[in-house]
C-alpha atoms as a PDB file:
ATOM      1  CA  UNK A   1     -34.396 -18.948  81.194  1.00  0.00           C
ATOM      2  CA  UNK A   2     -34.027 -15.332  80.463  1.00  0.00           C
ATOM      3  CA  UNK A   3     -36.327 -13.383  77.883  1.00  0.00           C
ATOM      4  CA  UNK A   4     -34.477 -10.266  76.080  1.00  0.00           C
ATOM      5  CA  UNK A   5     -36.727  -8.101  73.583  1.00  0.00           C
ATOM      6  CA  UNK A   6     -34.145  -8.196  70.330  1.00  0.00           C
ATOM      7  CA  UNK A   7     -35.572  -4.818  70.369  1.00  0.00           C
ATOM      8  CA  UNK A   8     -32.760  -3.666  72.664  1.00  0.00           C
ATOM      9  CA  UNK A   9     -30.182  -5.288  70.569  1.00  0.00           C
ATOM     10  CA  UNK A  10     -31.928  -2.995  68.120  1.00  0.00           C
ATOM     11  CA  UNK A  11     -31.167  -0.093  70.542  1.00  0.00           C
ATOM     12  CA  UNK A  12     -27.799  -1.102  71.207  1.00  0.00           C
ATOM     13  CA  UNK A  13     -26.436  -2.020  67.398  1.00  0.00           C
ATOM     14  CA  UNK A  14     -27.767   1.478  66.758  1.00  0.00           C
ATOM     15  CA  UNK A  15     -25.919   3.367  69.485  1.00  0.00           C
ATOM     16  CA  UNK A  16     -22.773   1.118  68.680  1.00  0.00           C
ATOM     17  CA  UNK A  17     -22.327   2.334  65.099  1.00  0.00           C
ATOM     18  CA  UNK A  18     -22.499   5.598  66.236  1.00  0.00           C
ATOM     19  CA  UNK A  19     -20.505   5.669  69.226  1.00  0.00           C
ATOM     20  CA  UNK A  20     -17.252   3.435  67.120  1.00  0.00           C
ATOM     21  CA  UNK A  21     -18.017   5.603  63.988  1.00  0.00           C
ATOM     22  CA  UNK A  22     -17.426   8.837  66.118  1.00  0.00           C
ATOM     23  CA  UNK A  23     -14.645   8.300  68.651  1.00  0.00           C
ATOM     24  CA  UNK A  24     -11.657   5.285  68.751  1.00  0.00           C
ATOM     25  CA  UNK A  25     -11.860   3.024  71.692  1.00  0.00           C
ATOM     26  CA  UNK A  26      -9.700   3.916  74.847  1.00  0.00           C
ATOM     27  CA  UNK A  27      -6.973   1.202  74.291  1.00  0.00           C
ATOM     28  CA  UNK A  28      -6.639   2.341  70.562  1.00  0.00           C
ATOM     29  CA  UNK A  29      -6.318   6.060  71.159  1.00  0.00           C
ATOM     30  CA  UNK A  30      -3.360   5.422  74.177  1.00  0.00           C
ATOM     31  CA  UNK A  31      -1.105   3.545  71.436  1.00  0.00           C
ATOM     32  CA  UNK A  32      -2.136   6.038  69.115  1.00  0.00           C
ATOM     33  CA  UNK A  33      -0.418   8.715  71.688  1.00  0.00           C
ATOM     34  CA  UNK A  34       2.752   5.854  72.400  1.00  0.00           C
ATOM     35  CA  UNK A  35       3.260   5.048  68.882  1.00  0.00           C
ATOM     36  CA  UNK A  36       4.153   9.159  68.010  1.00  0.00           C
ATOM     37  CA  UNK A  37       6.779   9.303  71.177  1.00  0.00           C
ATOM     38  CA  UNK A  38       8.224   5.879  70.109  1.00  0.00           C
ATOM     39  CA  UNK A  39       8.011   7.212  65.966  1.00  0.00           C
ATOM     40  CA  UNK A  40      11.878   8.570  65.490  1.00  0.00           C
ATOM     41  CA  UNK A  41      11.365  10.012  61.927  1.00  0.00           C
ATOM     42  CA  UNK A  42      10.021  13.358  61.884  1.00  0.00           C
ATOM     43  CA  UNK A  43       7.892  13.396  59.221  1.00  0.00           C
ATOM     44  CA  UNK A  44       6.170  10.129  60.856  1.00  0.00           C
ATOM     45  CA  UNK A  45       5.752  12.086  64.161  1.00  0.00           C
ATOM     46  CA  UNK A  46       3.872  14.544  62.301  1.00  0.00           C
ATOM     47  CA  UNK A  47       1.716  12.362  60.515  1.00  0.00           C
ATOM     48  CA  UNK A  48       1.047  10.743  64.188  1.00  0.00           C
ATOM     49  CA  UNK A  49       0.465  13.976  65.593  1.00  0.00           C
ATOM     50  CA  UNK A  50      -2.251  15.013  62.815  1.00  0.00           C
ATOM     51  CA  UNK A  51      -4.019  11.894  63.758  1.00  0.00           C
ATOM     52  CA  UNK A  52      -4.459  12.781  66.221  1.00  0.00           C
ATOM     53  CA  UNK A  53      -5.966  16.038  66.104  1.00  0.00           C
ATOM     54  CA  UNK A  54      -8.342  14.158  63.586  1.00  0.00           C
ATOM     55  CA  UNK A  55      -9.534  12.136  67.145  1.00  0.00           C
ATOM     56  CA  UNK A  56     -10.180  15.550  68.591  1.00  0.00           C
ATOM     57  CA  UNK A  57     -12.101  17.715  66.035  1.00  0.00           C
ATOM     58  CA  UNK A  58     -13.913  14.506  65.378  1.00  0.00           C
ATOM     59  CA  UNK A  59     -14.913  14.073  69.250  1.00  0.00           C
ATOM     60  CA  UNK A  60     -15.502  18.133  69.163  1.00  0.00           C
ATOM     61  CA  UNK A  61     -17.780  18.237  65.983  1.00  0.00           C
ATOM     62  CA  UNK A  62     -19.411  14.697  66.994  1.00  0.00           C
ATOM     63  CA  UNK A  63     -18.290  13.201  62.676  1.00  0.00           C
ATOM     64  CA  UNK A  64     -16.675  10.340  61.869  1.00  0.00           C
ATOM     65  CA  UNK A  65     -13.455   9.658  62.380  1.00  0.00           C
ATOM     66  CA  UNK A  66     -12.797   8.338  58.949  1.00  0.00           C
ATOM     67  CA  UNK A  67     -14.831   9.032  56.163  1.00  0.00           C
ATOM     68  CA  UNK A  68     -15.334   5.427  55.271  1.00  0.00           C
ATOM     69  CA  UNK A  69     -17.186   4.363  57.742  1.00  0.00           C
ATOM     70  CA  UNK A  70     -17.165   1.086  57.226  1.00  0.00           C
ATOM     71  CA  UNK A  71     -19.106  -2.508  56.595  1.00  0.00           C
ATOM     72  CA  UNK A  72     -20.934  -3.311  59.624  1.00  0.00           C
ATOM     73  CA  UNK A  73     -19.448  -6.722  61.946  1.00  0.00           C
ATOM     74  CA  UNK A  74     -21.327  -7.662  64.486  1.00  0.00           C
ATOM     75  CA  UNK A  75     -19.575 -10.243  66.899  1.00  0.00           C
ATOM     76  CA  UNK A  76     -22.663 -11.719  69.122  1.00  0.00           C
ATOM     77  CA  UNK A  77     -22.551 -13.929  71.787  1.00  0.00           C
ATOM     78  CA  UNK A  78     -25.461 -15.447  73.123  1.00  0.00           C
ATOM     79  CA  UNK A  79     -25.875 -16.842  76.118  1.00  0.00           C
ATOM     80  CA  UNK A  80     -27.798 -20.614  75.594  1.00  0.00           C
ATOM     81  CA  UNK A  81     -30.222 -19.299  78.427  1.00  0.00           C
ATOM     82  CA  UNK A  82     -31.256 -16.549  76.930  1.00  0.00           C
ATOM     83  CA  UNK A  83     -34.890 -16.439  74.893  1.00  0.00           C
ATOM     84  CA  UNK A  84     -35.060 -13.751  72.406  1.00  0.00           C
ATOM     85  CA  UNK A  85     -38.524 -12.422  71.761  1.00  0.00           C
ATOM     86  CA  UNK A  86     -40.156  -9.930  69.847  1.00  0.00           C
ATOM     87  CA  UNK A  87     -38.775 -10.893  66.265  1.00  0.00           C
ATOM     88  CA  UNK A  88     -36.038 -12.081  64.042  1.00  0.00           C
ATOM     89  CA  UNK A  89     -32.217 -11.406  65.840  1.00  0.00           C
ATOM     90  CA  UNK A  90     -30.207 -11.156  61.927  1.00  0.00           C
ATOM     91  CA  UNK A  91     -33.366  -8.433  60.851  1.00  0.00           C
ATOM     92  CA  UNK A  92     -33.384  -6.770  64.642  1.00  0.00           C
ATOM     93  CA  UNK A  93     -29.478  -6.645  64.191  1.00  0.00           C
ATOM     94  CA  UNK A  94     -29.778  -5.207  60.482  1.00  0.00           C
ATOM     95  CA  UNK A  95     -32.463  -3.039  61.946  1.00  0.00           C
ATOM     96  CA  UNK A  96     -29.577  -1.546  64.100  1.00  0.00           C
ATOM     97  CA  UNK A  97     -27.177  -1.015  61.888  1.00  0.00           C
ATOM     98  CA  UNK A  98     -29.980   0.962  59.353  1.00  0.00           C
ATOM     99  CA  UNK A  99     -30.855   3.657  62.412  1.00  0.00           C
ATOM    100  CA  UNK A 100     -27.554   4.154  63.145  1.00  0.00           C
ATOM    101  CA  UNK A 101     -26.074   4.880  59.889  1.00  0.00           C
ATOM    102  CA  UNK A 102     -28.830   7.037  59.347  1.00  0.00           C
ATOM    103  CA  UNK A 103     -29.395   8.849  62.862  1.00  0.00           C
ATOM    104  CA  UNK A 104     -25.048   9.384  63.024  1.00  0.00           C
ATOM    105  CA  UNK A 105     -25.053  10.226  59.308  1.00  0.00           C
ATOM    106  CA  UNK A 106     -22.480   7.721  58.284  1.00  0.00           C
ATOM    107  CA  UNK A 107     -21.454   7.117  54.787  1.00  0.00           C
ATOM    108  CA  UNK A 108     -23.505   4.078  53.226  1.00  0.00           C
ATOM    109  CA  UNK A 109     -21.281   1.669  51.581  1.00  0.00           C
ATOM    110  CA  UNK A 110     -22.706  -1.566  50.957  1.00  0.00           C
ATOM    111  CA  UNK A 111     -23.981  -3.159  47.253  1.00  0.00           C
ATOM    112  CA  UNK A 112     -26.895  -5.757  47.413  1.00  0.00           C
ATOM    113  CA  UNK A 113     -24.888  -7.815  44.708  1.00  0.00           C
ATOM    114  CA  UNK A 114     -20.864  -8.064  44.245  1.00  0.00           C
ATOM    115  CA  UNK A 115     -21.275  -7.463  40.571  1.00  0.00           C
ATOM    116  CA  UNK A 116     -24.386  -4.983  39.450  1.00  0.00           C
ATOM    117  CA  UNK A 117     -23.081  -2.588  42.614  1.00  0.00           C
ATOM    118  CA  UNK A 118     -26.235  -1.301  43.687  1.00  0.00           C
ATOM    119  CA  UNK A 119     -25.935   0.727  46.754  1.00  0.00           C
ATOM    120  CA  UNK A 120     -28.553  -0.807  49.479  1.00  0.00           C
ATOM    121  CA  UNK A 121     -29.059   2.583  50.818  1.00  0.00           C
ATOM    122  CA  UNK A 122     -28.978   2.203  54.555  1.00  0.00           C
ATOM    123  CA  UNK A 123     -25.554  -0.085  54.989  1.00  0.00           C
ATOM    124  CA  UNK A 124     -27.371  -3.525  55.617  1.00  0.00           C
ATOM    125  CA  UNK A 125     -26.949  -6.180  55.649  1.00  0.00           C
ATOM    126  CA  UNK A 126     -24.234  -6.250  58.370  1.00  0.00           C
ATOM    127  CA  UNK A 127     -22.180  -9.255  58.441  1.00  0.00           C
ATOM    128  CA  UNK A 128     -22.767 -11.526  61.256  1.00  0.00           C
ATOM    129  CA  UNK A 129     -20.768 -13.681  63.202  1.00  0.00           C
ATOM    130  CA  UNK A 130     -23.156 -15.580  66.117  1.00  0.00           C
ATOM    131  CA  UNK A 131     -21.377 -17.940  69.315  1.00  0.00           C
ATOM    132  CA  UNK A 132     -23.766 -20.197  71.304  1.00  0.00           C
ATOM    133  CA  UNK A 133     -22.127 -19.089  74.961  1.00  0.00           C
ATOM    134  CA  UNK A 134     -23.150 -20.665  78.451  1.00  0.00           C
ATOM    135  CA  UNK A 135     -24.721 -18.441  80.675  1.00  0.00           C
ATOM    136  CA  UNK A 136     -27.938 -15.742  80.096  1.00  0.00           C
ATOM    137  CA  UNK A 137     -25.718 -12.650  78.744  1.00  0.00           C
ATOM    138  CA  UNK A 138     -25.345 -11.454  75.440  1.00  0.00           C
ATOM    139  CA  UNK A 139     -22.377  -9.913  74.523  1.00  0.00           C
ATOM    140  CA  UNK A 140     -22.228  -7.678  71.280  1.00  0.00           C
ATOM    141  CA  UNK A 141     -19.382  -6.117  69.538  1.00  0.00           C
ATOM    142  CA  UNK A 142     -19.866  -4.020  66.807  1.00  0.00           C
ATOM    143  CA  UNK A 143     -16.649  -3.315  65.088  1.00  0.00           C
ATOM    144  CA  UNK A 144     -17.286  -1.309  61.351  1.00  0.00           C
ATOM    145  CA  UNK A 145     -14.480  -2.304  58.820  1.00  0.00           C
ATOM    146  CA  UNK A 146     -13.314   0.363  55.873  1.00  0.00           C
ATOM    147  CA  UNK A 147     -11.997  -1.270  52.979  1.00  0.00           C
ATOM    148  CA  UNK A 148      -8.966   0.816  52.493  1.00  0.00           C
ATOM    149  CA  UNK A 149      -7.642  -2.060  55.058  1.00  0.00           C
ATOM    150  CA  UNK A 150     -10.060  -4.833  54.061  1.00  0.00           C
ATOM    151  CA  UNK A 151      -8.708  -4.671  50.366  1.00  0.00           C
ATOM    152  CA  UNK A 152      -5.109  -5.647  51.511  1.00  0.00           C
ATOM    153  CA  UNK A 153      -6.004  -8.707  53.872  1.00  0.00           C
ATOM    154  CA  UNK A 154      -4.696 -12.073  53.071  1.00  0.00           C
ATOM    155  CA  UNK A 155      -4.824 -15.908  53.940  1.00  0.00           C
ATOM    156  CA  UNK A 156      -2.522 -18.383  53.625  1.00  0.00           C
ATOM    157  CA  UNK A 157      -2.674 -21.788  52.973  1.00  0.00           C
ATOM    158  CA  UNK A 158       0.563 -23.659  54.101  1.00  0.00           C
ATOM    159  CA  UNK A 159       2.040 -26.781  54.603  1.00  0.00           C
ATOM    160  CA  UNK A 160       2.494 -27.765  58.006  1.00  0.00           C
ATOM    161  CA  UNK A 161       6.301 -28.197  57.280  1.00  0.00           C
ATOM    162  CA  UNK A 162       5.876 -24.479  57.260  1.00  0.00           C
ATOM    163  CA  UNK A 163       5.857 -23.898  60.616  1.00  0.00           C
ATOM    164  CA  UNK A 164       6.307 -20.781  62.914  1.00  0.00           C
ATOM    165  CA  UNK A 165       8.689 -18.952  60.165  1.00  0.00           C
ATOM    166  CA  UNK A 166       6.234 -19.768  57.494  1.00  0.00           C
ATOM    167  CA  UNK A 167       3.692 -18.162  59.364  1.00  0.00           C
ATOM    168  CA  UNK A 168       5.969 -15.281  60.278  1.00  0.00           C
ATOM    169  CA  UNK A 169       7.356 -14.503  56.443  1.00  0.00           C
ATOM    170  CA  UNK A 170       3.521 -14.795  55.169  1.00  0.00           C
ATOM    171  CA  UNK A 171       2.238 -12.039  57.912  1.00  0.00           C
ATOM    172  CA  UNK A 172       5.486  -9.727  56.543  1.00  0.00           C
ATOM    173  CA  UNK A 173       4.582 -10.372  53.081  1.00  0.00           C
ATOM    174  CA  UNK A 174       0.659  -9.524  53.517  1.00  0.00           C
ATOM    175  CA  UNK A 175       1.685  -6.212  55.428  1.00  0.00           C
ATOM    176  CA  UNK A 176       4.684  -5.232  52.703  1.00  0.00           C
ATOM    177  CA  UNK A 177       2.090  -5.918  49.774  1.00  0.00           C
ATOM    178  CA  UNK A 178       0.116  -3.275  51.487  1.00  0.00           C
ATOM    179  CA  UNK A 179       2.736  -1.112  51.828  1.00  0.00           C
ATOM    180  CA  UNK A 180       1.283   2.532  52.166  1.00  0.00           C
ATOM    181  CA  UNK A 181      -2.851   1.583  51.028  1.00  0.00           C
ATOM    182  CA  UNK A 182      -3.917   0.261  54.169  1.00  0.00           C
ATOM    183  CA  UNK A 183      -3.401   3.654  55.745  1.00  0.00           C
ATOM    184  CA  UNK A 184      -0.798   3.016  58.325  1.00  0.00           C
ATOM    185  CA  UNK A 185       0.064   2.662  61.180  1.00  0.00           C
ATOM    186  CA  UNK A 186      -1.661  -0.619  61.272  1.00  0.00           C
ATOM    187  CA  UNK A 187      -3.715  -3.271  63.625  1.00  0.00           C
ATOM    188  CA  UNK A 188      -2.549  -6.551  62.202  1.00  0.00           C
ATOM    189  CA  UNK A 189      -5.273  -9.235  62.754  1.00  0.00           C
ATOM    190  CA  UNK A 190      -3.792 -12.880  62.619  1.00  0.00           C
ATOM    191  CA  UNK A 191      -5.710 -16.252  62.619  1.00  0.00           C
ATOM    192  CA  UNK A 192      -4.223 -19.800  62.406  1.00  0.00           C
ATOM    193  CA  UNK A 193      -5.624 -22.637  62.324  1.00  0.00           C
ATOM    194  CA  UNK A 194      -9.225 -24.377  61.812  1.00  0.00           C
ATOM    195  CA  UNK A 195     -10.085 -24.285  58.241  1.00  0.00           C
ATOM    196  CA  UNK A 196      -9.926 -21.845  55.224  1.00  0.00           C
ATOM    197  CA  UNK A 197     -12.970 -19.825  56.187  1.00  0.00           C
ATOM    198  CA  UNK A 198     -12.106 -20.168  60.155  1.00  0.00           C
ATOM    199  CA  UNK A 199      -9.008 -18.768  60.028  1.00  0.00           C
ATOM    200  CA  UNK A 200     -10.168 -15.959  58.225  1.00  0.00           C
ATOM    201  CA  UNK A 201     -12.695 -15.251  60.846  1.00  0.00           C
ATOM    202  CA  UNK A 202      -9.925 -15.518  64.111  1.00  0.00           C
ATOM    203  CA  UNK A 203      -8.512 -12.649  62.125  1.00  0.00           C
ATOM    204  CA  UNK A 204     -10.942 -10.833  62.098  1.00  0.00           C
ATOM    205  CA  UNK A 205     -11.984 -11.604  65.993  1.00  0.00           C
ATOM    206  CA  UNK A 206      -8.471 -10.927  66.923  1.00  0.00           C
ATOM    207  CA  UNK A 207      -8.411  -6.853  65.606  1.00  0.00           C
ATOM    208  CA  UNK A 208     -11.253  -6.386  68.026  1.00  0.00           C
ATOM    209  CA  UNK A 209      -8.938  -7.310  71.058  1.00  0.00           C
ATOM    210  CA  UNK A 210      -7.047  -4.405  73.255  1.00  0.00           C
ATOM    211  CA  UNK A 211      -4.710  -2.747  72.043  1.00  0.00           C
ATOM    212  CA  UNK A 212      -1.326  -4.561  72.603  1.00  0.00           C
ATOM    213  CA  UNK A 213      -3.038  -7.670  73.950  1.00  0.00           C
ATOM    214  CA  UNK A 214      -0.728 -10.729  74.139  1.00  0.00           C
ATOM    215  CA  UNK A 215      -1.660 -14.009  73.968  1.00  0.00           C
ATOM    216  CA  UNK A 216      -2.333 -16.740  77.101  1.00  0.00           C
ATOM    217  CA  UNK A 217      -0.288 -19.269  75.078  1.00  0.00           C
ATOM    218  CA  UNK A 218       3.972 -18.472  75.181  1.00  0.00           C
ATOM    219  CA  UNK A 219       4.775 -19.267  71.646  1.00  0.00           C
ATOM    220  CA  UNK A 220       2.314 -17.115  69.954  1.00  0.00           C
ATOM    221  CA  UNK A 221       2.799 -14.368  72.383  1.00  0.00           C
ATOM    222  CA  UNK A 222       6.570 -14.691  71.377  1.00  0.00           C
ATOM    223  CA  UNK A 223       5.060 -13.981  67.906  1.00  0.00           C
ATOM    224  CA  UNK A 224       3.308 -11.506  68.156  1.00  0.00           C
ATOM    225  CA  UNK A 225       5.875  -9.540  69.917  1.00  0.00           C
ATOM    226  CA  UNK A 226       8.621 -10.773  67.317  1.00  0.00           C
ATOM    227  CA  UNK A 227       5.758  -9.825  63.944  1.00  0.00           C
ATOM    228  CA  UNK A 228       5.365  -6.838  65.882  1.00  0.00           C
ATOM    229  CA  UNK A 229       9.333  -5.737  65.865  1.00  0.00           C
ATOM    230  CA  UNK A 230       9.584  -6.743  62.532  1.00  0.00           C
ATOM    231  CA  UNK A 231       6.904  -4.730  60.893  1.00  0.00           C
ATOM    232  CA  UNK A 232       8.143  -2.192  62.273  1.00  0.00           C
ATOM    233  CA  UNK A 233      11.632  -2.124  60.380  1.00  0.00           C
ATOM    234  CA  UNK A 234      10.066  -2.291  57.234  1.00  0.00           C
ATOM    235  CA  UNK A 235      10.214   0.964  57.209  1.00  0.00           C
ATOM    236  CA  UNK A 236       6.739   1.298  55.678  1.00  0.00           C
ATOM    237  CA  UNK A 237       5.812   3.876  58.655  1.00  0.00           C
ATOM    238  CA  UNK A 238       2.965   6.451  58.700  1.00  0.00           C
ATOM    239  CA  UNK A 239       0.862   6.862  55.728  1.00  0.00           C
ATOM    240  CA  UNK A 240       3.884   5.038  54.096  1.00  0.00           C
ATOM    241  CA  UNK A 241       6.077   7.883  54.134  1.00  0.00           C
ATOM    242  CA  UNK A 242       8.661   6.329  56.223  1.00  0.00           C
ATOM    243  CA  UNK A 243       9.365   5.607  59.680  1.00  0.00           C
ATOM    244  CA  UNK A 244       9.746   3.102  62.631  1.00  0.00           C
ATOM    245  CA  UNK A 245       5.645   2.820  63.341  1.00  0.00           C
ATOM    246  CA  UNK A 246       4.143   0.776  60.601  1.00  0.00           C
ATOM    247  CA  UNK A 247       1.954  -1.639  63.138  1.00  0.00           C
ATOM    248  CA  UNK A 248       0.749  -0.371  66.364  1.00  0.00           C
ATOM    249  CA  UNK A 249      -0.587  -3.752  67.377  1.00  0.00           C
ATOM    250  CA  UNK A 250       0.061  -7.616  66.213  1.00  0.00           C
ATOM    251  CA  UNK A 251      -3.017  -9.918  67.719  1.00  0.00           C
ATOM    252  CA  UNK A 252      -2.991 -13.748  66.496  1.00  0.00           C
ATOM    253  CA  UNK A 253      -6.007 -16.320  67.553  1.00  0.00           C
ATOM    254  CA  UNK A 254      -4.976 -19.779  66.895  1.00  0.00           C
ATOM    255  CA  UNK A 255      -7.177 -22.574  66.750  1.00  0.00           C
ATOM    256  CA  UNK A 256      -6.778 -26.504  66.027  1.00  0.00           C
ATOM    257  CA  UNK A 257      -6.388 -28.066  62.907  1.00  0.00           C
ATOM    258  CA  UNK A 258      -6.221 -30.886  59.744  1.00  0.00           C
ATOM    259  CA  UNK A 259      -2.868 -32.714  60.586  1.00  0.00           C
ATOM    260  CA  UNK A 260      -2.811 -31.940  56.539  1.00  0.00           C
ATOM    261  CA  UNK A 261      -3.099 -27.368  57.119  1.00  0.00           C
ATOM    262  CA  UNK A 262      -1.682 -24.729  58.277  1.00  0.00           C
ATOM    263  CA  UNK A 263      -4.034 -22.191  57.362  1.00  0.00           C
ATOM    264  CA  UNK A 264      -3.290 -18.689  58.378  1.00  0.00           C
ATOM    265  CA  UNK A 265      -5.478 -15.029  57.475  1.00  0.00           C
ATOM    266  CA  UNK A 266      -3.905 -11.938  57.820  1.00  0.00           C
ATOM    267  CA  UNK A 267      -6.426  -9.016  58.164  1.00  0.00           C
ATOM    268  CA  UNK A 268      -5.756  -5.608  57.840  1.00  0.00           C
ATOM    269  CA  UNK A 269      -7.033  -2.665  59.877  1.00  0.00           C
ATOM    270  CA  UNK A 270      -5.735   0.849  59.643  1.00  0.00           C
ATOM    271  CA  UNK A 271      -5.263   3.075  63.114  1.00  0.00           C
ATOM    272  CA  UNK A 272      -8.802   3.500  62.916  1.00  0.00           C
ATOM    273  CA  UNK A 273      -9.364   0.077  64.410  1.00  0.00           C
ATOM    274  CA  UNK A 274     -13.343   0.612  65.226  1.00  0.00           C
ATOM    275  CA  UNK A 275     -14.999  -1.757  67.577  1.00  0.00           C
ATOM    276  CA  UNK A 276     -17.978  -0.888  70.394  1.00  0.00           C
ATOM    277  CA  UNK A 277     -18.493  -3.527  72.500  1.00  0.00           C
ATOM    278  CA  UNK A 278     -21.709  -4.440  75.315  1.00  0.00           C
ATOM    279  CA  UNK A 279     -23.435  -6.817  77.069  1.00  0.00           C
ATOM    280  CA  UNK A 280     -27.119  -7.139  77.401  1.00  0.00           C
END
């Protein structure tokens, strides 16, 4: 059995929000730069190109890459060998989130309560998602969500007579209903399966993959790549105005299910697809 001080999850969840909040992971910057040669309308190759430049002076000047920056997710996985000491994980994970939003001076967007909208102050709580894993590791991703994106995700709640095409015309639909207010170019998380509040979650697992990941399993990888072509002749394009590069990215996470469901979530995330990941 392994001990681990939550206080360097504490450490870590701080340096996280910082480091996602400030620069776009590898993977996501590399389509960024293969989406504007691919992009064949001008105007969208501009847009592309400007988006660019936002990655640089926002590297240069060490701000955030998007002015919303985001409600903080926290993916953990903990390993069921490890022994966390030195206080509660949730408040040593909140604790996190608090120093880094105020240490990277990042925009504080979360309300205590839904309805009286009263700004907690330091973005807390952060909204966790917790996996019991084998092994004495834990694994944290930390990926901050705007809610330009957020606003315009969906789910789905289909008869299993749906099938594949169902699934298919309700992931066009949720990404046409966005049309330009999601800030395209777009990550398109998918999850199917489970139940109504599991497939939601897949979703929002699956935007945290690499950029242009494809799925172990033959039929959804054929569906992703098939989504994939399709949002992309919507015509939606860059910021809406036009163009052939409306989705950089299609991930699905499937899952089993009721022989009664086919549940499916669609969630949104603009080219600023945030997400720090470490192990401990």
């Amino acid at each position: 059995m392994r001990e681990l001080n939550v206080a360097e999850i504490t450490a870590s969840v701080r340096e996280m929000c910082i480091e996602a909040n400030y620069s776009l992971s590898p993977d996501m910057k590399e389509r960024l730069t293969e989406a504007a040669g691919e992009e064949r309308s001008p105007l969208g190759r501009q847009i592309l190109h400007k988006l660019e430049d936002n990655l640089e002076i926002a590297a240069k000047e060490q701000i955030p890459i998007c002015q919303d920056t985001g409600m903080a997710v926290v993916f953990l996985e903990l390993g069921q060998d490890v022994h966390l000491v030195g206080g509660d994980l949730a408040e040593a994970i909140d604790e996190g989130v608090r120093r880094g939003y105020a240490d990277g001076y990042l925009r504080k967007s979360v309300v205590a309560d839904p309805l009286r909208r009263v700004n907690t102050g330091d973005n807390t709580p952060a909204i966790l998602h917790i996996s019991i894993v084998p092994g004495e590791r834990v694994k944290i991703t930390v990926a901050p969500k705007g809610f330009g994106s957020e606003n315009k995700s969906r789910i789905f709640m289909l008869n299993p007579a749906d099938g594949e095409e169902g699934v298919k015309e309700a992931v066009i639909r949720a990404v046409r209903d966005a049309g330009p207010n999601a800030c395209p170019p777009l990550v398109v998380g998918v999850g199917i399966g489970g139940t109504f509040e599991r497939c939601a979650f897949l979703a929002k697992k699956a935007l945290t993959l690499p950029a242009g990941h494809r799925s172990e399993l033959p039929h959804i990888r054929d569906m992703e790549e098939e989504l994939l072509a399709k949002l992309n002749q919507t015509g939606i394009g860059p910021a809406g105005l036009g163009g052939t590069v409306t989705a950089l990215a299609v991930h699905i996470l499937s899952c089993p299910t009721h022989i009664a469901g086919l549940p499916v979530a669609v969630n949104i995330c603009c080219h600023v697809n945030r997400h720090a990941e470490r192990s401990l």
